[in-house]
PDB file of N, CA and C in Angstrom:
ATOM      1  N   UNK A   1       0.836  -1.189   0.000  1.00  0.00           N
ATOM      2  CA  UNK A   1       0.000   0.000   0.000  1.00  0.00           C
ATOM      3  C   UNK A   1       0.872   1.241   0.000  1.00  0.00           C
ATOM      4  N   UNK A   2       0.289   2.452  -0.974  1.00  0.00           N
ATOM      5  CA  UNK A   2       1.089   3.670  -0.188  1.00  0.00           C
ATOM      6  C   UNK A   2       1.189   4.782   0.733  1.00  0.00           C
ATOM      7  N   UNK A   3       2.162   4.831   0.715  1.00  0.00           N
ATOM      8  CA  UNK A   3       2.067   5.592   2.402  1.00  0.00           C
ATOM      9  C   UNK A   3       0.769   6.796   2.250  1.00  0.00           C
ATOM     10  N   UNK A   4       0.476   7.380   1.508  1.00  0.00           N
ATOM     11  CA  UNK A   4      -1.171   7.893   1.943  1.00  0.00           C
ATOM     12  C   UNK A   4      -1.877   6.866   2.062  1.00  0.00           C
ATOM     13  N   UNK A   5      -2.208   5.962   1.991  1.00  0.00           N
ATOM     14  CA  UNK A   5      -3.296   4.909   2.061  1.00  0.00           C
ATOM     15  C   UNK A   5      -3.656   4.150   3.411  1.00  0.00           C
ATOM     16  N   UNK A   6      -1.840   4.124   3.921  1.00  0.00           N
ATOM     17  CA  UNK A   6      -1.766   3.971   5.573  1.00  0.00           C
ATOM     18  C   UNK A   6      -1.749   4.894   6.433  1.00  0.00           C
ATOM     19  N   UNK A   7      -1.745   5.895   6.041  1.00  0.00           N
ATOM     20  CA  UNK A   7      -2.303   7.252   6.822  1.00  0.00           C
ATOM     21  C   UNK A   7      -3.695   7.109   7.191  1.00  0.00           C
ATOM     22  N   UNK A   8      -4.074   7.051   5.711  1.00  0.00           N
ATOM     23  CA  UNK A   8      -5.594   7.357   6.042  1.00  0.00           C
ATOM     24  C   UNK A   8      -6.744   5.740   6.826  1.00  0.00           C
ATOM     25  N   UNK A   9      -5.330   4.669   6.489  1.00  0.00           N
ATOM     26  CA  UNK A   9      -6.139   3.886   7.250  1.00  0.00           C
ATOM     27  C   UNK A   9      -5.545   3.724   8.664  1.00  0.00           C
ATOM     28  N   UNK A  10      -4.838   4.256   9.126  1.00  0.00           N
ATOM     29  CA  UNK A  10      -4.211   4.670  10.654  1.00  0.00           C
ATOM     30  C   UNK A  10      -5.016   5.970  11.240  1.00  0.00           C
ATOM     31  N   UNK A  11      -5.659   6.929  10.379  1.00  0.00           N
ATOM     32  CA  UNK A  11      -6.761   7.417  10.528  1.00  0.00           C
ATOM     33  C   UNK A  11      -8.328   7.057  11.039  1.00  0.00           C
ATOM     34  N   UNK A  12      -8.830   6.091  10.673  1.00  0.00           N
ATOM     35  CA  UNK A  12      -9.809   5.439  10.431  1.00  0.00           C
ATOM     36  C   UNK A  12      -9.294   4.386  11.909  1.00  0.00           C
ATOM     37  N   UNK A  13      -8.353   3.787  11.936  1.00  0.00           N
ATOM     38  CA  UNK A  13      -8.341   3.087  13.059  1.00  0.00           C
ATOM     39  C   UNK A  13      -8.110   4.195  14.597  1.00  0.00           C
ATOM     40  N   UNK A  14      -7.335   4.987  14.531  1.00  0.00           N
ATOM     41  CA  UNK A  14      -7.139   5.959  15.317  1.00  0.00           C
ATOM     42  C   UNK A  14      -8.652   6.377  15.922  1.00  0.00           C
ATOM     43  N   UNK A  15      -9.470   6.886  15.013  1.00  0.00           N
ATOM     44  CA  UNK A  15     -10.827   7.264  15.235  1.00  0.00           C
ATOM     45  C   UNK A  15     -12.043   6.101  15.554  1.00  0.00           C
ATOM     46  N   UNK A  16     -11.728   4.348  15.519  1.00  0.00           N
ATOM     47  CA  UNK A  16     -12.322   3.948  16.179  1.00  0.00           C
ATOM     48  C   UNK A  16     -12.213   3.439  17.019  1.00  0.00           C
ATOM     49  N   UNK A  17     -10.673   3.271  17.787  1.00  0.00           N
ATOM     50  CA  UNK A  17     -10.180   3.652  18.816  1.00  0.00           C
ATOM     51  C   UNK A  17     -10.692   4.345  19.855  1.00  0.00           C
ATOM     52  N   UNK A  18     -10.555   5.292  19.672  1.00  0.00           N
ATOM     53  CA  UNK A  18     -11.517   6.885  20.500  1.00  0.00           C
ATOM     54  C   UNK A  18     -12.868   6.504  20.503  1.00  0.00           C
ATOM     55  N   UNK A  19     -13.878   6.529  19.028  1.00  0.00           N
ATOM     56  CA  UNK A  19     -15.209   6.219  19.521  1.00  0.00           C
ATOM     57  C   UNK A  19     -15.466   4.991  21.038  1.00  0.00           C
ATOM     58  N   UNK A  20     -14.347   4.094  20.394  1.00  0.00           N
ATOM     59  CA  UNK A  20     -14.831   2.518  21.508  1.00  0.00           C
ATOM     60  C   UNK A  20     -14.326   3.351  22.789  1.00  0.00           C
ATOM     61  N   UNK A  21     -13.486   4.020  23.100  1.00  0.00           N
ATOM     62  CA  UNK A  21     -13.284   4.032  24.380  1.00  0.00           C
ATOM     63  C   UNK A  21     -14.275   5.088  24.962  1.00  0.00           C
ATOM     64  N   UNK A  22     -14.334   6.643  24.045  1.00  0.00           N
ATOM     65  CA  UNK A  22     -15.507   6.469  24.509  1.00  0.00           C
ATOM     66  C   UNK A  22     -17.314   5.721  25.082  1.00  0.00           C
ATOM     67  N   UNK A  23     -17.278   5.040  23.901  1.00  0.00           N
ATOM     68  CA  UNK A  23     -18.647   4.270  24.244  1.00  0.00           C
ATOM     69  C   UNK A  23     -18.288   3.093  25.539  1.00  0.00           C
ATOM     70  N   UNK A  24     -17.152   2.646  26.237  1.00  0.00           N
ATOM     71  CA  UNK A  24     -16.913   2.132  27.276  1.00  0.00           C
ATOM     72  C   UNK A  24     -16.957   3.567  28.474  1.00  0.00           C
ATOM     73  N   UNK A  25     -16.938   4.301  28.300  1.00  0.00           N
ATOM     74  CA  UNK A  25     -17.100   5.375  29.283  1.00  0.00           C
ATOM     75  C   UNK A  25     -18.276   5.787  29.389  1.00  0.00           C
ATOM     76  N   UNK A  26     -19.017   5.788  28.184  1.00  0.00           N
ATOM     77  CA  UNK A  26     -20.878   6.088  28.430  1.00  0.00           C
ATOM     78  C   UNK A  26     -21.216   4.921  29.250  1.00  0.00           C
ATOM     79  N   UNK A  27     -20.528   3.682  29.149  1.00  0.00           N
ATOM     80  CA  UNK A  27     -21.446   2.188  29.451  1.00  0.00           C
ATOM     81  C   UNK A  27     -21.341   2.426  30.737  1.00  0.00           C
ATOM     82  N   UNK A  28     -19.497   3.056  31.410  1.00  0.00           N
ATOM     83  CA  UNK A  28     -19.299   2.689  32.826  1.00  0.00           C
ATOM     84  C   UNK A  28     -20.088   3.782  33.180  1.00  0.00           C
ATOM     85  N   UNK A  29     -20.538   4.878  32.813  1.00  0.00           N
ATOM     86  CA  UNK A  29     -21.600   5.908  33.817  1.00  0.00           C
ATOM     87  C   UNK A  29     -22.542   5.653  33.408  1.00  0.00           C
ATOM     88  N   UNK A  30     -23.369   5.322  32.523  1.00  0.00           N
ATOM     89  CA  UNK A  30     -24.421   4.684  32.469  1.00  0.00           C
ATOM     90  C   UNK A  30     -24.891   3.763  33.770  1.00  0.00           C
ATOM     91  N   UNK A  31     -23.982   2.474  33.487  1.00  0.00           N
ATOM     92  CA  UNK A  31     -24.046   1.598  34.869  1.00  0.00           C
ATOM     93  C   UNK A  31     -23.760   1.998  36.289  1.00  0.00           C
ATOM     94  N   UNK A  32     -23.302   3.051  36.400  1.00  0.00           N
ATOM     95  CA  UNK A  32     -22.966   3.488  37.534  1.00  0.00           C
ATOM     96  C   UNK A  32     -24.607   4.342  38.030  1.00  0.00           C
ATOM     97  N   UNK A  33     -24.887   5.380  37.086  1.00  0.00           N
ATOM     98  CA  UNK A  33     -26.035   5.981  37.464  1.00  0.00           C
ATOM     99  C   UNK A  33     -27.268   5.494  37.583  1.00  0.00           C
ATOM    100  N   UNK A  34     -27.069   4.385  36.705  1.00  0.00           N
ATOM    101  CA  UNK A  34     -28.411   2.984  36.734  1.00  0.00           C
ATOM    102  C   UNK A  34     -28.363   2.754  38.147  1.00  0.00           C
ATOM    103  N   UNK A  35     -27.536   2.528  38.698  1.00  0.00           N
ATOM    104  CA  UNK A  35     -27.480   1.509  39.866  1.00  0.00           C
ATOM    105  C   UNK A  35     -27.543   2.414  41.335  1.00  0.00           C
ATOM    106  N   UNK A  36     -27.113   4.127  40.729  1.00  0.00           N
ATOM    107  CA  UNK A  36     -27.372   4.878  41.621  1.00  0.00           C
ATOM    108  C   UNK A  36     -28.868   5.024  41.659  1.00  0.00           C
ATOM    109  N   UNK A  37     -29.539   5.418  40.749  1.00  0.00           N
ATOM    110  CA  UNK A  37     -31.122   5.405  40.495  1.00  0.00           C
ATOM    111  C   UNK A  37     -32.169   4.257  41.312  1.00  0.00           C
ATOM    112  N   UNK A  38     -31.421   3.229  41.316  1.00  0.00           N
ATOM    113  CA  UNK A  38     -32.168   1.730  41.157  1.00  0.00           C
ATOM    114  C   UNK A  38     -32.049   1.936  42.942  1.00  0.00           C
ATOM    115  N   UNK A  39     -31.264   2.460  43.756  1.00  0.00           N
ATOM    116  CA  UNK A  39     -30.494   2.074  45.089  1.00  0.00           C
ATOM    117  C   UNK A  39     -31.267   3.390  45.719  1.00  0.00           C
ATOM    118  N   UNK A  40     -31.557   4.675  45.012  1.00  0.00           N
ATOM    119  CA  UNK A  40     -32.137   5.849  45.352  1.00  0.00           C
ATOM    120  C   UNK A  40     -33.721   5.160  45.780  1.00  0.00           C
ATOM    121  N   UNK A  41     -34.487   4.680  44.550  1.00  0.00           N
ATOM    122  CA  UNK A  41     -35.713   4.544  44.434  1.00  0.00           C
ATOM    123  C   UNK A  41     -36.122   3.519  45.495  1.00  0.00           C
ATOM    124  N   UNK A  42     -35.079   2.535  45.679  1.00  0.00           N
ATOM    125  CA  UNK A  42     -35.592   1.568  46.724  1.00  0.00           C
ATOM    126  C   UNK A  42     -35.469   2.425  48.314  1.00  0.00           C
ATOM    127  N   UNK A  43     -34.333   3.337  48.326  1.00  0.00           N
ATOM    128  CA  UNK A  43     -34.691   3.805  49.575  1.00  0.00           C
ATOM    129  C   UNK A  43     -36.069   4.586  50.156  1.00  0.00           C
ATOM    130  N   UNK A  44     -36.639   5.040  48.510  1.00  0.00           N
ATOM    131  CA  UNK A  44     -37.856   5.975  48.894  1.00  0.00           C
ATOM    132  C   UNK A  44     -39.063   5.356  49.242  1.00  0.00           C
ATOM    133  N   UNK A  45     -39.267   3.798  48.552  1.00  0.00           N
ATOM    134  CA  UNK A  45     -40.350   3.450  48.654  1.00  0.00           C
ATOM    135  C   UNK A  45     -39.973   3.022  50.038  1.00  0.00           C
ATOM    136  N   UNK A  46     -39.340   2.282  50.600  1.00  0.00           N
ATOM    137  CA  UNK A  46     -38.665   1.984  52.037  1.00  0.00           C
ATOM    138  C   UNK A  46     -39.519   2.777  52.879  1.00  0.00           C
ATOM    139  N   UNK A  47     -39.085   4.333  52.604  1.00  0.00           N
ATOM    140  CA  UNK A  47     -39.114   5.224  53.918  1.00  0.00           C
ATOM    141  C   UNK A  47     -40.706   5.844  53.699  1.00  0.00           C
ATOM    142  N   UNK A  48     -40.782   5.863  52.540  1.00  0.00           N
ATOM    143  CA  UNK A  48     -42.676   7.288  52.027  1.00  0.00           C
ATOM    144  C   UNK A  48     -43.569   6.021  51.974  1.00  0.00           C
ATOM    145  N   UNK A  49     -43.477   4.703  51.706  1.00  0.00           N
ATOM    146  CA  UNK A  49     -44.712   3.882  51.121  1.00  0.00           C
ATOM    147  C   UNK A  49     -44.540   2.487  52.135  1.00  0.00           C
ATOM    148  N   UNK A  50     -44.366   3.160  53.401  1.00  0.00           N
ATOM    149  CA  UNK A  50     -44.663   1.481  54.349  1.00  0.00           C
ATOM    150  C   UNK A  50     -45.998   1.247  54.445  1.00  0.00           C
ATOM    151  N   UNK A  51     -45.561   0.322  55.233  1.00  0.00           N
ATOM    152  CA  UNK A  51     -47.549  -0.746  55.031  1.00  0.00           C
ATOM    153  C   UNK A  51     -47.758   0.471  56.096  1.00  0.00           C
ATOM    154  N   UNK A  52     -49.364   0.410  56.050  1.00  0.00           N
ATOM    155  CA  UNK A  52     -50.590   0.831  56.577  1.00  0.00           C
ATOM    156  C   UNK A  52     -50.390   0.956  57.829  1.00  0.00           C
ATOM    157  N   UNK A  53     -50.373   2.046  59.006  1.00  0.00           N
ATOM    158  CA  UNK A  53     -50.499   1.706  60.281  1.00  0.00           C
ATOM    159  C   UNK A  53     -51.574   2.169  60.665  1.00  0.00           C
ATOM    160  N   UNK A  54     -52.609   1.834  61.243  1.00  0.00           N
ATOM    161  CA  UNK A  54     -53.859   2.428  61.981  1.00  0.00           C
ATOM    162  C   UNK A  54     -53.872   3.390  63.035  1.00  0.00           C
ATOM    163  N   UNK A  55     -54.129   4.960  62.466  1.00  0.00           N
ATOM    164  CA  UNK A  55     -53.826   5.662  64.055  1.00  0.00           C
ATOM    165  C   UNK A  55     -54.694   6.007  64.694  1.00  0.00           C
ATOM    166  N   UNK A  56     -56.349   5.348  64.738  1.00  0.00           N
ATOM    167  CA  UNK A  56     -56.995   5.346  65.465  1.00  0.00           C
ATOM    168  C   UNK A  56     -57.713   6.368  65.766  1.00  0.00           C
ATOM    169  N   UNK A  57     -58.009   7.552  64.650  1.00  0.00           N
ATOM    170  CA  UNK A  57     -58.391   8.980  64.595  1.00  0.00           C
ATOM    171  C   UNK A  57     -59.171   8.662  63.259  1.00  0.00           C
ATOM    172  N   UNK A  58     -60.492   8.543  63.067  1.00  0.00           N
ATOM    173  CA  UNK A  58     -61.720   8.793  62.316  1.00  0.00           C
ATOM    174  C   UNK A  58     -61.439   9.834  61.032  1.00  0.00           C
ATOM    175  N   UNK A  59     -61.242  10.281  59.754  1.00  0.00           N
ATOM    176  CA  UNK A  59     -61.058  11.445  59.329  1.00  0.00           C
ATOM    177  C   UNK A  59     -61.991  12.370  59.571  1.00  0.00           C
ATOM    178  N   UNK A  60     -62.224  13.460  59.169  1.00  0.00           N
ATOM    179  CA  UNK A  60     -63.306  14.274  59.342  1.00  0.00           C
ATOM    180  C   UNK A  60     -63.770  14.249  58.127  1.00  0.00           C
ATOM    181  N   UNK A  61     -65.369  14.131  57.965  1.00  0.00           N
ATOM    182  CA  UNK A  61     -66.408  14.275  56.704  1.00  0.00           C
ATOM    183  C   UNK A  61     -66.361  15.840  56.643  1.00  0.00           C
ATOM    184  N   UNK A  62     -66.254  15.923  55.003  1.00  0.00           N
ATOM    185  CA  UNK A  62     -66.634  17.071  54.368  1.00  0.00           C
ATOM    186  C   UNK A  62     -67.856  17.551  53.870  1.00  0.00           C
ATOM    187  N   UNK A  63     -68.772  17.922  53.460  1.00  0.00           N
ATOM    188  CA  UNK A  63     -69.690  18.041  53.071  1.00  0.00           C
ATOM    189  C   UNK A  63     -69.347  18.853  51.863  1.00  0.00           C
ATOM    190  N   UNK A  64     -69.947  18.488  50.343  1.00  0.00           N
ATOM    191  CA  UNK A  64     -69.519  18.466  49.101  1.00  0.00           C
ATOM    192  C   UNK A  64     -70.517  19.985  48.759  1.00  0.00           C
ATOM    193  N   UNK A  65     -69.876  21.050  48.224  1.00  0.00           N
ATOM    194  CA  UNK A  65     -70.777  22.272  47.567  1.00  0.00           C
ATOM    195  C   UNK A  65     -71.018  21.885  46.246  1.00  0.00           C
ATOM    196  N   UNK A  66     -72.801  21.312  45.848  1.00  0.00           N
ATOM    197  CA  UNK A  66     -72.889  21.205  45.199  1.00  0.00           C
ATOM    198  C   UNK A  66     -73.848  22.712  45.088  1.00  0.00           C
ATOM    199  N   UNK A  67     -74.235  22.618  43.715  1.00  0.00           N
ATOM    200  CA  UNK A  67     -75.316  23.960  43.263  1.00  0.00           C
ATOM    201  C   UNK A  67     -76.591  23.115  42.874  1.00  0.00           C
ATOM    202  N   UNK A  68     -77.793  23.800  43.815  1.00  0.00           N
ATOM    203  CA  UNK A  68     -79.120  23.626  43.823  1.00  0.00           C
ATOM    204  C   UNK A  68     -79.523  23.018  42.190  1.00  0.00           C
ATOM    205  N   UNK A  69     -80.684  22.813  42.213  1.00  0.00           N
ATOM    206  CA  UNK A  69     -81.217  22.278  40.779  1.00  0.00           C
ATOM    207  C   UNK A  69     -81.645  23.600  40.423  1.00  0.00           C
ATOM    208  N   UNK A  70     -81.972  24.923  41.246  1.00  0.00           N
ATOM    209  CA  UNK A  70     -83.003  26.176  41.009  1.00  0.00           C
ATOM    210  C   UNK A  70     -81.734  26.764  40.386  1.00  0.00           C
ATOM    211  N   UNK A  71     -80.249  26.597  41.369  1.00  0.00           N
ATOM    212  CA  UNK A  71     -79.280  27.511  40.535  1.00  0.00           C
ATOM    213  C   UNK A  71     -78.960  26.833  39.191  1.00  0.00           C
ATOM    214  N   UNK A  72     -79.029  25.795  38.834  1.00  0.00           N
ATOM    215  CA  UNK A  72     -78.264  24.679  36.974  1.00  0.00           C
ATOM    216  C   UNK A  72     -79.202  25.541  36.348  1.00  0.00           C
ATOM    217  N   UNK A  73     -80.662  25.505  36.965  1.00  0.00           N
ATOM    218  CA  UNK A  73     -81.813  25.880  35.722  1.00  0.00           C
ATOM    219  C   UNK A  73     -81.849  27.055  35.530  1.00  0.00           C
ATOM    220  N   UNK A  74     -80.770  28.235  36.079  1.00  0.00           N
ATOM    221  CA  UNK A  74     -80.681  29.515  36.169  1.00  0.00           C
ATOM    222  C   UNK A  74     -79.563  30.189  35.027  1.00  0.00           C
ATOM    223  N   UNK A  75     -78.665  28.765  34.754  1.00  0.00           N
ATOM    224  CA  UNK A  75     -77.714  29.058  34.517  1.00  0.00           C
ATOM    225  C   UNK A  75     -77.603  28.433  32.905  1.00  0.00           C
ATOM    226  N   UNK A  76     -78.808  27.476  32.789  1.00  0.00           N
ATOM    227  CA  UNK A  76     -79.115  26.896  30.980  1.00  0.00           C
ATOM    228  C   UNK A  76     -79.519  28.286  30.349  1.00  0.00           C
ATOM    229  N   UNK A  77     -79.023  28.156  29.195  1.00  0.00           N
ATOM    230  CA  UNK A  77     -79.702  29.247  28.181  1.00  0.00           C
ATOM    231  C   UNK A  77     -81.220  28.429  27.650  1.00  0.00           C
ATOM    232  N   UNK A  78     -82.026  29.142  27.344  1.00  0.00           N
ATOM    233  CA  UNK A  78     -83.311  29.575  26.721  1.00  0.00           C
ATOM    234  C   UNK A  78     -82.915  29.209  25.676  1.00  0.00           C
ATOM    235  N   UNK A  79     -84.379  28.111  25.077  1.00  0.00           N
ATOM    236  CA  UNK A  79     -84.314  27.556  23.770  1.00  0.00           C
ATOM    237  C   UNK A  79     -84.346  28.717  22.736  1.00  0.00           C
ATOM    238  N   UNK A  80     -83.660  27.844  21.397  1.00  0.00           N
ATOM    239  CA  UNK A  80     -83.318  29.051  20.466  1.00  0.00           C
ATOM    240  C   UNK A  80     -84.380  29.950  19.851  1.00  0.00           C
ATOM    241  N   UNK A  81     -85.551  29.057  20.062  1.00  0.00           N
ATOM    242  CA  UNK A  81     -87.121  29.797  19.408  1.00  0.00           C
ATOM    243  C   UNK A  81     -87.481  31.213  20.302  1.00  0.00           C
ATOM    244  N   UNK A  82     -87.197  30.690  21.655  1.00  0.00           N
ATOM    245  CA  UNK A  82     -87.478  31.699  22.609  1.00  0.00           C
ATOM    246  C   UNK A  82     -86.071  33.190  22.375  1.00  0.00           C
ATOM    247  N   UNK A  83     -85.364  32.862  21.926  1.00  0.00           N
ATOM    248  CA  UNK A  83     -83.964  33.773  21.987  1.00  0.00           C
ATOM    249  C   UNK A  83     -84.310  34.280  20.960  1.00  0.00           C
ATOM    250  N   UNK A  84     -85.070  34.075  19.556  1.00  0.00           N
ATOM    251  CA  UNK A  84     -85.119  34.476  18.179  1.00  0.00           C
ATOM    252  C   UNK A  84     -86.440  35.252  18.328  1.00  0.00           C
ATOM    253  N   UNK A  85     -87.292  34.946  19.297  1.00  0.00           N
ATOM    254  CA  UNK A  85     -88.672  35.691  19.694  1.00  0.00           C
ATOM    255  C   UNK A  85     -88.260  36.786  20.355  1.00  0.00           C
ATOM    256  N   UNK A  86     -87.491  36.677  21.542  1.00  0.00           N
ATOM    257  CA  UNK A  86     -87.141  37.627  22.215  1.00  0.00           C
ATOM    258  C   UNK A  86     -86.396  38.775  20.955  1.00  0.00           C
ATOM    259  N   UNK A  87     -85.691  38.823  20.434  1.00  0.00           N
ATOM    260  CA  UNK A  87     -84.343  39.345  19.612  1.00  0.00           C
ATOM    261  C   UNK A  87     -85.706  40.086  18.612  1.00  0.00           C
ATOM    262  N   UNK A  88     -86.683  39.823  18.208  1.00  0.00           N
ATOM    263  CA  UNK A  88     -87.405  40.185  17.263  1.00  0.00           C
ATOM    264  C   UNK A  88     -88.288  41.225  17.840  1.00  0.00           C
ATOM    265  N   UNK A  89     -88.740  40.925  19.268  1.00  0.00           N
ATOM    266  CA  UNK A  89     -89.445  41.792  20.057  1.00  0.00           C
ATOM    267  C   UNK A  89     -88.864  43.058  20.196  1.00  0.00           C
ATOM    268  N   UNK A  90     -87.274  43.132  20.595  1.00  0.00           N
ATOM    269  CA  UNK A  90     -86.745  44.279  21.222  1.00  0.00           C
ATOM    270  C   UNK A  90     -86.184  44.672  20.172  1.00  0.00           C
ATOM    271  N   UNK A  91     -85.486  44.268  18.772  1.00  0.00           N
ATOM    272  CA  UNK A  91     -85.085  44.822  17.632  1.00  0.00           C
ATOM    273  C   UNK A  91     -85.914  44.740  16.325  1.00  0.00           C
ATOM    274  N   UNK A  92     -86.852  46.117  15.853  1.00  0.00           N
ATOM    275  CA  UNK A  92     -87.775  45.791  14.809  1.00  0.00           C
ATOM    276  C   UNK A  92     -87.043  45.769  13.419  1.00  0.00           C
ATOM    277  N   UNK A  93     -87.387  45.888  12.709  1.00  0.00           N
ATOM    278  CA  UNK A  93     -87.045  45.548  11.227  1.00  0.00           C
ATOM    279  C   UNK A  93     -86.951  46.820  10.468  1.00  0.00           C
ATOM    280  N   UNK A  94     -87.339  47.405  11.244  1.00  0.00           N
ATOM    281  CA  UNK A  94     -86.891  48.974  10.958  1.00  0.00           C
ATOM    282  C   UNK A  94     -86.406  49.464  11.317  1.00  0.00           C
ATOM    283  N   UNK A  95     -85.115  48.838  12.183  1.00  0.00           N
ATOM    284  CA  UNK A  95     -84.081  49.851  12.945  1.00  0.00           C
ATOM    285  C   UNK A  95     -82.475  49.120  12.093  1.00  0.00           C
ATOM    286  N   UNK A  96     -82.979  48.441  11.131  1.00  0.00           N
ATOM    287  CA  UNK A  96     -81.920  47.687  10.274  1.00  0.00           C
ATOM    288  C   UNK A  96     -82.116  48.590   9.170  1.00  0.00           C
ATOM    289  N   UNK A  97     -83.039  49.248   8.816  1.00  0.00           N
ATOM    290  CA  UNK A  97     -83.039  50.187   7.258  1.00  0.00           C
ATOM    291  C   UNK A  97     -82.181  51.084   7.568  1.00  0.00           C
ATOM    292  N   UNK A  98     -81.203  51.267   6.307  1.00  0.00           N
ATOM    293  CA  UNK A  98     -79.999  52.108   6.257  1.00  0.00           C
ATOM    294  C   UNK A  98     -80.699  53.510   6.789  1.00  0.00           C
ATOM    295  N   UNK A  99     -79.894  54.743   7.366  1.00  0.00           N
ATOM    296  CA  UNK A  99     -80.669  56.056   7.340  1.00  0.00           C
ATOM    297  C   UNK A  99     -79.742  56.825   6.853  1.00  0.00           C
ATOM    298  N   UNK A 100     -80.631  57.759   6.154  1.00  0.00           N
ATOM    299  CA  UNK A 100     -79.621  58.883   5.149  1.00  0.00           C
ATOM    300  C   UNK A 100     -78.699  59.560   6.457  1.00  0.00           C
ATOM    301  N   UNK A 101     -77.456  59.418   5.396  1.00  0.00           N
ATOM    302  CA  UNK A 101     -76.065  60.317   6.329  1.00  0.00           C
ATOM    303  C   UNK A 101     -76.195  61.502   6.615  1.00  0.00           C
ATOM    304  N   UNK A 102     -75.425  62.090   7.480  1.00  0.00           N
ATOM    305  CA  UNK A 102     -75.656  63.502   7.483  1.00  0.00           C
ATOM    306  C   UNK A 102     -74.404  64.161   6.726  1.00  0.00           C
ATOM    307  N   UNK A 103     -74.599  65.583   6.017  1.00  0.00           N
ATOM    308  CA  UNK A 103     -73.213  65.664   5.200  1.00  0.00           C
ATOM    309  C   UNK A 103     -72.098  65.783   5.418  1.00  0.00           C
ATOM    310  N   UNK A 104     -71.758  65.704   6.923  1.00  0.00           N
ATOM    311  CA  UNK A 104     -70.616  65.554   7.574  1.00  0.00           C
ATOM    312  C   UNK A 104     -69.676  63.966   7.652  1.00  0.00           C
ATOM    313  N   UNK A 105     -70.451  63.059   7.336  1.00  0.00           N
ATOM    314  CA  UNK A 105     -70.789  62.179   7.466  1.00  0.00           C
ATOM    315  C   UNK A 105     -69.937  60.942   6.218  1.00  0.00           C
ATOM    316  N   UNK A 106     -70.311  62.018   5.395  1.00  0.00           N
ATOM    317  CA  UNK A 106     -70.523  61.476   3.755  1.00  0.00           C
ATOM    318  C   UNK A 106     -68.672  61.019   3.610  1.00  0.00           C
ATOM    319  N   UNK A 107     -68.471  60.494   3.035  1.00  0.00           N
ATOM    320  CA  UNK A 107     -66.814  60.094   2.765  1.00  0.00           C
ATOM    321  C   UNK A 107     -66.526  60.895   1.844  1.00  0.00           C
ATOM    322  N   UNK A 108     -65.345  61.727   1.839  1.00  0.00           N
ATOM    323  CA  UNK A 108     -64.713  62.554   0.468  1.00  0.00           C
ATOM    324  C   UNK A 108     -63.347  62.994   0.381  1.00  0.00           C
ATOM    325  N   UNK A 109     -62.884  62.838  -0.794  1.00  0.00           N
ATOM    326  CA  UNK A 109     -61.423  62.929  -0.899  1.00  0.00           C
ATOM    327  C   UNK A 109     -60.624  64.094   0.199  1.00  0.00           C
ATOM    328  N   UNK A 110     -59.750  64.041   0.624  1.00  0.00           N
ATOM    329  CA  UNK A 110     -59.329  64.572   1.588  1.00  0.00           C
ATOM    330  C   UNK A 110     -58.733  66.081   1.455  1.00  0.00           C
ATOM    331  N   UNK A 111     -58.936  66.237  -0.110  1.00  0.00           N
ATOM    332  CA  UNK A 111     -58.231  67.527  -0.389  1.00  0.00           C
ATOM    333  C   UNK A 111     -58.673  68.463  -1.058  1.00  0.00           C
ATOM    334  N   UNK A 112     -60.349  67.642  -1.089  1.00  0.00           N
ATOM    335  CA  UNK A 112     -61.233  68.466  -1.813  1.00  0.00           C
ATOM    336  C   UNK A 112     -62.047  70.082  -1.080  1.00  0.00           C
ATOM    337  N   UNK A 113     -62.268  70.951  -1.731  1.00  0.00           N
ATOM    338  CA  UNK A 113     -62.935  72.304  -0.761  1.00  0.00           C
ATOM    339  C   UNK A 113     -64.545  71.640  -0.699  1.00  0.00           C
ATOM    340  N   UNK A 114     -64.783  72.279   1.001  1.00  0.00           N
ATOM    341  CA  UNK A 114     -65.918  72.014   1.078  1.00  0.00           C
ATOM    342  C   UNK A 114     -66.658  73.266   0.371  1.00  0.00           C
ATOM    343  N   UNK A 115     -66.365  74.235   0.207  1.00  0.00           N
ATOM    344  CA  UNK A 115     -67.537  74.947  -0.385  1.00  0.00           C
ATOM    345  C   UNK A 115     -67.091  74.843  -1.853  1.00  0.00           C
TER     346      UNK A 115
END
């Protein structure tokens, strides 16, 4: 082979060299923090989640705030017939007809003389 060829494959070995030793250094903290994790979690359930002891004190009952049936039915909207009756009562059909502008009113080029 020539000597570029063993460069570049002393290259190539050089660099998987390094990857492997890194990836043996992810494995050993990997396994290390696994086992820290695994040794953490057993102490917690240990100490927060022992069996049941009875301490002989009743809890105290709450009594739940619910809302009356008078307040739910206060708080449904009105069928849509009744909302479209109402809406027709208080707005007539003549308060929708356009009404003539006043001439102040009127839109006009901005640079035009009013008189």
């Amino acid at each position: 082979m020539s000597e570029q060829e063993l460069g570049i494959t002393r290259g190539i070995v050089d660099s998987v060299t390094t990857h492997n030793k890194s990836l043996e250094t992810f494995q050993d903290d990997h396994s290390s923090q696994a086992s820290s994790i695994k040794q953490r979690a057993e102490e917690t359930f240990q100490q927060r989640y022992m069996e049941y002891e009875p301490s002989g004190t009743t809890p105290i009952r709450s009594e739940q705030d619910v809302p009356s049936k008078v307040t739910i039915e206060s708080l449904r909207a009105m069928p849509m017939e009744a909302l479209v009756e109402e809406f027709r009562e208080n707005n007539s059909f003549e308060s929708f007809e356009p009404k003539e502008l006043k001439p102040s009113l009127i839109p006009r080029p901005p640079l035009t003389q009013i008189n």
